[in-house]
Protein backbone atom coordinates (compact mmCIF):
# COMPACT_ATOMS: atom_id res chain seq x y z
CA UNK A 1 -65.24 183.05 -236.33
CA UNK A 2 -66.68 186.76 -236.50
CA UNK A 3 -67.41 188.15 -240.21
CA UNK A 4 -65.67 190.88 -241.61
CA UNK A 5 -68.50 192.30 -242.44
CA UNK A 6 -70.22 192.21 -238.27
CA UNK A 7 -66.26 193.52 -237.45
CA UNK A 8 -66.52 196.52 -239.96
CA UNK A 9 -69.95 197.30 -238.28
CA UNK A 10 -68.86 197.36 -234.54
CA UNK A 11 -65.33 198.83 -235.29
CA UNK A 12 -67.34 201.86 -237.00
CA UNK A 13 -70.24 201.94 -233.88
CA UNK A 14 -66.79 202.63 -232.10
CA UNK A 15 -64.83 204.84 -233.71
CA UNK A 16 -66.13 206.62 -236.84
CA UNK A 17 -62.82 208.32 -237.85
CA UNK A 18 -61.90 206.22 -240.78
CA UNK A 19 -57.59 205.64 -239.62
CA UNK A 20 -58.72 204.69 -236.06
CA UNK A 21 -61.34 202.28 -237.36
CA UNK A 22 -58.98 200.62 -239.86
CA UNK A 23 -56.34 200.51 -237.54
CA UNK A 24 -59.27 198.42 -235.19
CA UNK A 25 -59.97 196.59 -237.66
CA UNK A 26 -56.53 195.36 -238.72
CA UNK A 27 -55.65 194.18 -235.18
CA UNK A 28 -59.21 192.13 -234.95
CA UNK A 29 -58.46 190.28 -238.84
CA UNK A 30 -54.47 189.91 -237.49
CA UNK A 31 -55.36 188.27 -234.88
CA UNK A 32 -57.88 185.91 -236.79
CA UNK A 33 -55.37 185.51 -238.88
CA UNK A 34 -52.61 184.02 -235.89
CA UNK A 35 -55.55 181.89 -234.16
CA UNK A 36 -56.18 180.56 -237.68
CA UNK A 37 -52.64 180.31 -238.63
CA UNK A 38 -52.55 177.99 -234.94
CA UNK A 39 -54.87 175.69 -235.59
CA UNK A 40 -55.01 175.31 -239.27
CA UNK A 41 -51.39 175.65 -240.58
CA UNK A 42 -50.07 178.92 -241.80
CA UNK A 43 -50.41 177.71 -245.97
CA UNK A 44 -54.42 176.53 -245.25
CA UNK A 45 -56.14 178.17 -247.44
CA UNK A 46 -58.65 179.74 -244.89
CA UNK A 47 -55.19 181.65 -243.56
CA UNK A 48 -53.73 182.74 -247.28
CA UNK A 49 -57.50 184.75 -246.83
CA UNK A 50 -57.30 186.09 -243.99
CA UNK A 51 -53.80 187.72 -244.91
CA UNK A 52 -54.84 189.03 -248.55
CA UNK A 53 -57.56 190.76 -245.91
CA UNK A 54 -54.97 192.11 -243.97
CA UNK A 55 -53.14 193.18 -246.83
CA UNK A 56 -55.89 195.35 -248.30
CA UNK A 57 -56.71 196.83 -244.78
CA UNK A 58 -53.04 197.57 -244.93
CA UNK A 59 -52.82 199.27 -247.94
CA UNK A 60 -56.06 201.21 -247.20
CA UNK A 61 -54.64 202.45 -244.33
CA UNK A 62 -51.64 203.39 -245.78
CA UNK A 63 -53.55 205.25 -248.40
CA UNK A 64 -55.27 207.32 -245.43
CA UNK A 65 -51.99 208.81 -244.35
C-alpha cells in the first residue's frame, strides 16, 4: 500500500490548489480504505485507520469551503 505521506506529495505535484488536492486525496485514502475493508474485514484495525484518515481529510476539506 502507498503512504499517505508519497500520496500528499504527488496529489500536490498535481494540483497545488489546496480543495482540489484534498478532494484527490480523499478519493486515493477512500479507496484504500474499500480495498482494505475487502480483504481485511471492515472492523480490522488497519481499516478503523484508514477511515479516522478519511475523516480528518473530510473535515479539512470541509473547513476549506
Amino acid at each position: 500500500m502507498i503512504s499517505l505521506k508519497v500520496v500528499q506529495v504527488l496529489v500536490l505535484a498535481v494540483s497545488p490548489d489546496s480543495r482540489t488536492a484534498l478532494s484527490i486525496e480523499i478519493e486515493i485514502v477512500r479507496k484504500q480504505m474499500n480495498l482494505l475493508g475487502e480483504q481485511l474485514g471492515f472492523l480490522h484495525p488497519d481499516v478503523q485507520a484508514c477511515s479516522k484518515k478519511l475523516d480528518k481529510l473530510l473535515l479539512q476539506y470541509y473547513e476549506l469551503r
